[in-house]
Protein backbone atom coordinates (compact mmCIF):
# COMPACT_ATOMS: atom_id res chain seq x y z
CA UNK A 1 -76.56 2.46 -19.70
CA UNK A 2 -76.27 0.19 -22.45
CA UNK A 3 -72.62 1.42 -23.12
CA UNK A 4 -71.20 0.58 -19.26
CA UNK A 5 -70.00 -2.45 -20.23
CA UNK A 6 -67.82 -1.33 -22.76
CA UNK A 7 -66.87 1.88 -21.18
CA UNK A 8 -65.54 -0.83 -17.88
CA UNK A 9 -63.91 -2.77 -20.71
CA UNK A 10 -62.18 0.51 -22.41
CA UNK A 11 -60.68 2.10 -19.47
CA UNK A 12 -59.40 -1.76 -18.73
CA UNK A 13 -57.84 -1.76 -21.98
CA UNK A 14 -56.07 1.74 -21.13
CA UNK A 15 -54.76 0.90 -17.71
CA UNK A 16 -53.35 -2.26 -19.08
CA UNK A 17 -51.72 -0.86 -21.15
CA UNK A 18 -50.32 1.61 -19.02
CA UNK A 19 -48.84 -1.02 -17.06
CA UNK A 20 -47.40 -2.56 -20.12
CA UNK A 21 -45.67 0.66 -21.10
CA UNK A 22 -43.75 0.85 -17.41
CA UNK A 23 -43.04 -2.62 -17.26
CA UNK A 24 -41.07 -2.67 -20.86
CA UNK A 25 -39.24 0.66 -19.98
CA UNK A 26 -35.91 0.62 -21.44
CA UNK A 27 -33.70 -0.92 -18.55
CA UNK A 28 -30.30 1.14 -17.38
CA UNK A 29 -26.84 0.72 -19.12
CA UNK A 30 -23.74 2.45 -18.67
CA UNK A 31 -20.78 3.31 -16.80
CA UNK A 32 -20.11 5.93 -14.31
CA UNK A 33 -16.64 6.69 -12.50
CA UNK A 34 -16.65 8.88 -9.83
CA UNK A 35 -14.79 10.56 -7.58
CA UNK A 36 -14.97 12.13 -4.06
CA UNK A 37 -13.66 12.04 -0.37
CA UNK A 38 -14.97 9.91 2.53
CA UNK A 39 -13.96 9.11 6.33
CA UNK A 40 -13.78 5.29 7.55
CA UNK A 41 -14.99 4.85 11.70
CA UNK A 42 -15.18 2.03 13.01
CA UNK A 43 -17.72 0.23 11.23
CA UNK A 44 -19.12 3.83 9.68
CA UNK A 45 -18.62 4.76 6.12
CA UNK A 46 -19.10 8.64 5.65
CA UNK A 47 -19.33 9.81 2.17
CA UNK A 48 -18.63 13.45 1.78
CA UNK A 49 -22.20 14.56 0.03
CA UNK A 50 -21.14 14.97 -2.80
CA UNK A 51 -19.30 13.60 -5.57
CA UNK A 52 -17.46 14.53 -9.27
CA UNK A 53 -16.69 12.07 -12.48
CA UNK A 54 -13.16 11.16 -12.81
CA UNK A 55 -11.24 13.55 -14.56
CA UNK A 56 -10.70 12.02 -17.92
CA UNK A 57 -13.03 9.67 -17.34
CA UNK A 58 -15.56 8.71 -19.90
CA UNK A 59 -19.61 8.04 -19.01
CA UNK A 60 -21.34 5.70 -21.27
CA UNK A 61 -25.28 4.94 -21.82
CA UNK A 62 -27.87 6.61 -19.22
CA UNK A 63 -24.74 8.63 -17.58
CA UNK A 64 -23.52 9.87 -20.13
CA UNK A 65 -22.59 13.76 -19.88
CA UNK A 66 -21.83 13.25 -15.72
CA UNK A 67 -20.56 15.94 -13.75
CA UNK A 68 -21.39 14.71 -10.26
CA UNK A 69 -24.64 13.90 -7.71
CA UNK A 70 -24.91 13.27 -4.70
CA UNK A 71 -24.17 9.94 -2.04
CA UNK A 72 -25.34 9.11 1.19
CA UNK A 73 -23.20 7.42 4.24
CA UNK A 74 -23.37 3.94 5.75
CA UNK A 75 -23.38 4.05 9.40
CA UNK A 76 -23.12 0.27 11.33
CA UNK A 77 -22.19 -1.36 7.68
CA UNK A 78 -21.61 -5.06 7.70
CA UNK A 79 -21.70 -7.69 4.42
CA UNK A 80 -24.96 -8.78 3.59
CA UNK A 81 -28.50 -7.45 2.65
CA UNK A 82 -29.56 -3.94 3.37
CA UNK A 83 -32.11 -1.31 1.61
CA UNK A 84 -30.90 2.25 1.28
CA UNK A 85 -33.23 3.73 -1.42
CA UNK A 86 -31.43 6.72 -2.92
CA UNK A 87 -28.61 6.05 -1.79
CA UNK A 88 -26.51 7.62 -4.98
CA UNK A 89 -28.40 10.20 -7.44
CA UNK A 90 -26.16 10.98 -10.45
CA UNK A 91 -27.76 14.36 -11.05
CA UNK A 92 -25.23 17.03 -12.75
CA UNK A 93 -24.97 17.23 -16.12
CA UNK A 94 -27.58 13.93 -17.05
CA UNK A 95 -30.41 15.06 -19.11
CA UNK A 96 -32.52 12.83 -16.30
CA UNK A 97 -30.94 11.63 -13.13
CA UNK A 98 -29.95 8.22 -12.26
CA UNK A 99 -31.18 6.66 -9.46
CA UNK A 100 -29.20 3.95 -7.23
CA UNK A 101 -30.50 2.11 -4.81
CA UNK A 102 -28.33 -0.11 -2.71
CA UNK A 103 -29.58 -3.69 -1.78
CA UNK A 104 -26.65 -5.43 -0.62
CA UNK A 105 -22.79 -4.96 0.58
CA UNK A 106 -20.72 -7.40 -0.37
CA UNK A 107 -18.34 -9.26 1.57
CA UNK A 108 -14.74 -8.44 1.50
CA UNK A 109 -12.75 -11.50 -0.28
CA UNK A 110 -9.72 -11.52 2.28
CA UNK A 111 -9.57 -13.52 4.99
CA UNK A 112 -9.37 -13.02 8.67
CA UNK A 113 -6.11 -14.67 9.37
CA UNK A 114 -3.83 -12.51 6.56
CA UNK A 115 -5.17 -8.78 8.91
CA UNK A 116 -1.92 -9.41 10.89
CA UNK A 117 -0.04 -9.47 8.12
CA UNK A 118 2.06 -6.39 6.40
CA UNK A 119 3.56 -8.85 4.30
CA UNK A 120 2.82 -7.71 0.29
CA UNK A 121 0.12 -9.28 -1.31
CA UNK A 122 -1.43 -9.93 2.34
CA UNK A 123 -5.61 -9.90 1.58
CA UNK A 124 -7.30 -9.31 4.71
CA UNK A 125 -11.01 -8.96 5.40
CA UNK A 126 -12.02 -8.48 8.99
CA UNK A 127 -15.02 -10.31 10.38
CA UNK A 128 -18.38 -9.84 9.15
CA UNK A 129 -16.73 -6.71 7.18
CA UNK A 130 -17.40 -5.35 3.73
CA UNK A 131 -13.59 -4.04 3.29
CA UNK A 132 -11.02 -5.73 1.13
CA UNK A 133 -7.84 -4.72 2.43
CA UNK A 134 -4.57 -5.87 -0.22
CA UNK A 135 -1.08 -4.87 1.11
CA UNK A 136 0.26 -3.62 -2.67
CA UNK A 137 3.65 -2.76 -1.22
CA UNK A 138 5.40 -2.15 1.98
CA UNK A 139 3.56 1.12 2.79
CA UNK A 140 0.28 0.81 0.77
CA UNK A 141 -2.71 -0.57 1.28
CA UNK A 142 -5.50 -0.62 -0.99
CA UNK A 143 -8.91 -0.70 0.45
CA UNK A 144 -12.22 -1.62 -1.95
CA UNK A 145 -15.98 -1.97 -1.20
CA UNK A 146 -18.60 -3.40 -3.51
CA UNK A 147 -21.90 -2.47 -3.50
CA UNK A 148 -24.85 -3.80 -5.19
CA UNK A 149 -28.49 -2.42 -6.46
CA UNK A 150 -30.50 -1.38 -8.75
CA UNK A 151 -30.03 1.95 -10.98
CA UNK A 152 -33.11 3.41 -12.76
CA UNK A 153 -34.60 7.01 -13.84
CA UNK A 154 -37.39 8.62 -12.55
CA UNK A 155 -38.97 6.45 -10.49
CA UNK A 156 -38.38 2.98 -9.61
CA UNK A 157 -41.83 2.01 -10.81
CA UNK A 158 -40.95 2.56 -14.13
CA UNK A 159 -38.36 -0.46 -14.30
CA UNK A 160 -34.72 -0.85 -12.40
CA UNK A 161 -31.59 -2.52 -13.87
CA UNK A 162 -29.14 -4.51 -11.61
CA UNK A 163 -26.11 -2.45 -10.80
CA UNK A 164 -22.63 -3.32 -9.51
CA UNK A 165 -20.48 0.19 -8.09
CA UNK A 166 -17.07 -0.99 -6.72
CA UNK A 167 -15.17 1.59 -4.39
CA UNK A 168 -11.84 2.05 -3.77
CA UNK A 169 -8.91 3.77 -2.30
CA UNK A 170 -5.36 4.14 -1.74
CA UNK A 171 -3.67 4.46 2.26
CA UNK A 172 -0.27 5.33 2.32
CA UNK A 173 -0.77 6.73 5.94
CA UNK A 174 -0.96 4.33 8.18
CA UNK A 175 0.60 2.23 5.38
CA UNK A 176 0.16 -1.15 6.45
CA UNK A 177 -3.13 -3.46 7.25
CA UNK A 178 -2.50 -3.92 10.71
CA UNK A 179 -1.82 -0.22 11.34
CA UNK A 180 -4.66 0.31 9.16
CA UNK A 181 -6.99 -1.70 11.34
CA UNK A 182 -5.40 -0.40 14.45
CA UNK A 183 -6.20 3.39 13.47
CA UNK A 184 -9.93 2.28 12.63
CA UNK A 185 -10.46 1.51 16.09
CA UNK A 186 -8.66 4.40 17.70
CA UNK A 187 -10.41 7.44 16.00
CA UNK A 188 -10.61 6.22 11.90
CA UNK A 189 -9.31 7.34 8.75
CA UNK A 190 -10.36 10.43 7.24
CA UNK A 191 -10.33 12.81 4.01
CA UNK A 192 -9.96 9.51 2.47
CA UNK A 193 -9.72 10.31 -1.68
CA UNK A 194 -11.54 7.35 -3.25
CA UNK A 195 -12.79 6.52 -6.76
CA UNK A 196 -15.55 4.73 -7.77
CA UNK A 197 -17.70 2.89 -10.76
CA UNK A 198 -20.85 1.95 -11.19
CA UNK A 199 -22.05 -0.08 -14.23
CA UNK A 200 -25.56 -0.80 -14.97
CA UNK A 201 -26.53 -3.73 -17.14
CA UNK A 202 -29.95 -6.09 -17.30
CA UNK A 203 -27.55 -8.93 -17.04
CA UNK A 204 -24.94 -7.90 -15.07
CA UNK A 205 -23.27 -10.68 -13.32
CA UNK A 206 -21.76 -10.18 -9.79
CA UNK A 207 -17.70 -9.63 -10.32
CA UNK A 208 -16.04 -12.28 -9.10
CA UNK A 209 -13.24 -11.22 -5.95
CA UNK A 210 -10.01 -10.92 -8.08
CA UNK A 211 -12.22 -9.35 -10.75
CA UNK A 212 -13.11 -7.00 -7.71
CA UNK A 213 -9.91 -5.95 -6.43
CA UNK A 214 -8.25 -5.78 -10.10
CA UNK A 215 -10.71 -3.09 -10.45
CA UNK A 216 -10.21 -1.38 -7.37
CA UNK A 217 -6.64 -0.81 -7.86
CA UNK A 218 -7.50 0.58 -11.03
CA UNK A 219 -9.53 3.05 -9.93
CA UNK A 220 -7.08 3.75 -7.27
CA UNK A 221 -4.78 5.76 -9.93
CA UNK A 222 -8.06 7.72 -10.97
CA UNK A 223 -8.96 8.85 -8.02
CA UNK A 224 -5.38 9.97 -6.92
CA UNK A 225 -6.02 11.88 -10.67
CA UNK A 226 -9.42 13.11 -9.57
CA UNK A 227 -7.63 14.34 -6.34
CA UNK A 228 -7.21 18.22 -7.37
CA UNK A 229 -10.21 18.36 -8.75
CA UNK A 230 -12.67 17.50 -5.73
CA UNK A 231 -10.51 19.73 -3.80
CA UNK A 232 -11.12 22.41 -6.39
């Protein structure tokens, strides 16, 4: 009996440690472009299931070696704070999958007045919307979405990283934002190709809106790359 004490104390000792241990797990860092199709309704985002890295494209840090995973759909989206655990598992070809959960949808960085606008360089975000929607020529428009969370392995009790994934895509057909807008609330866009990236870092600022939508037209070109592929 005399030992109790210290036996109490041990296993004290051990759990604490424990804890220690999950607390300074290695945080998340890396890129990850990806690739897939998705239909726009209204105010629902369907992701196709599934997704594939950007042909060409290289992973870096915890996604490195990325073949695909999987995505889940947003249905009633609107800008601000959400919780959608799971809600993109980079599983294929990662020695241990990545976890993302999504905490907030941005807001778009248009403005309400320019959605009436085909005029070229027209930035329209409709109200309470997540959508960025840039006129690029006469019959383009470039739609992007950022969404925020947290990435980690395993499980989330073993330490998350704060993780910025910015979508985009390229509409030739309707072609303009007000047709663009118009179709949305007739019946939606769908078989949309769009490309993504997601970068993990434990200090990873929020991009700032031109930062956003310089990015999103990037990815535009990789996705129209990535195009034969998904459909492969």
């Amino acid at each position: 009996m005399r030992f109790k004490p210290f036996l109490v104390l041990g296993l004290g000792f051990v759990s604490c440690s424990l804890l220690t241990n999950v607390a300074l797990s290695a945080p998340i860092t890396g890129t990850a472009n990806i690739a897939g199709n998705v239909a726009v309704t209204g105010n629902n985002i369907i992701f196709n299931s599934t997704f594939v890295n950007t042909t060409g494209a290289s992973e870096t840090g915890a996604f490195a070696g990325l073949t695909g995973g999987t995505i889940g759909s947003l249905m009633g989206s609107s800008a601000g704070a959400t919780n959608v655990p799971g809600f993109a598992t980079f599983t294929t070809g990662v020695a241990t999958p990545v976890t993302f959960d999504l905490t907030f949808i941005s807001p778009g960085a248009g403005t309400v007045a320019a959605c009436g606008s085909a005029a070229v360089g027209s930035l329209c975000t409709p109200t309470n919307s997540p959508f960025t929607l840039l006129q690029l020529t006469s019959s383009t428009v470039v739609a992007s979405l950022q969404l925020n969370g947290d990435a980690y392995t395993g499980s989330a009790a073993t330490g998350t990283t704060p993780t910025t994934s910015v979508f985009s895509t390229q509409l030739v057909a309707p072609g303009t934002i007000p047709a663009v807008l118009a179709q949305l609330v007739t019946g939606g866009v769908s078989n949309i190709t769009y490309s993504a990236s997601f970068t993990a870092s434990a200090s990873n600022p929020v991009p700032e809106p031109a930062s956003m939508l310089l990015l999103g037209m990037g990815l535009v070109g990789a996705g129209l790359v990535a195009r034969r592929k998904i459909s492969n």
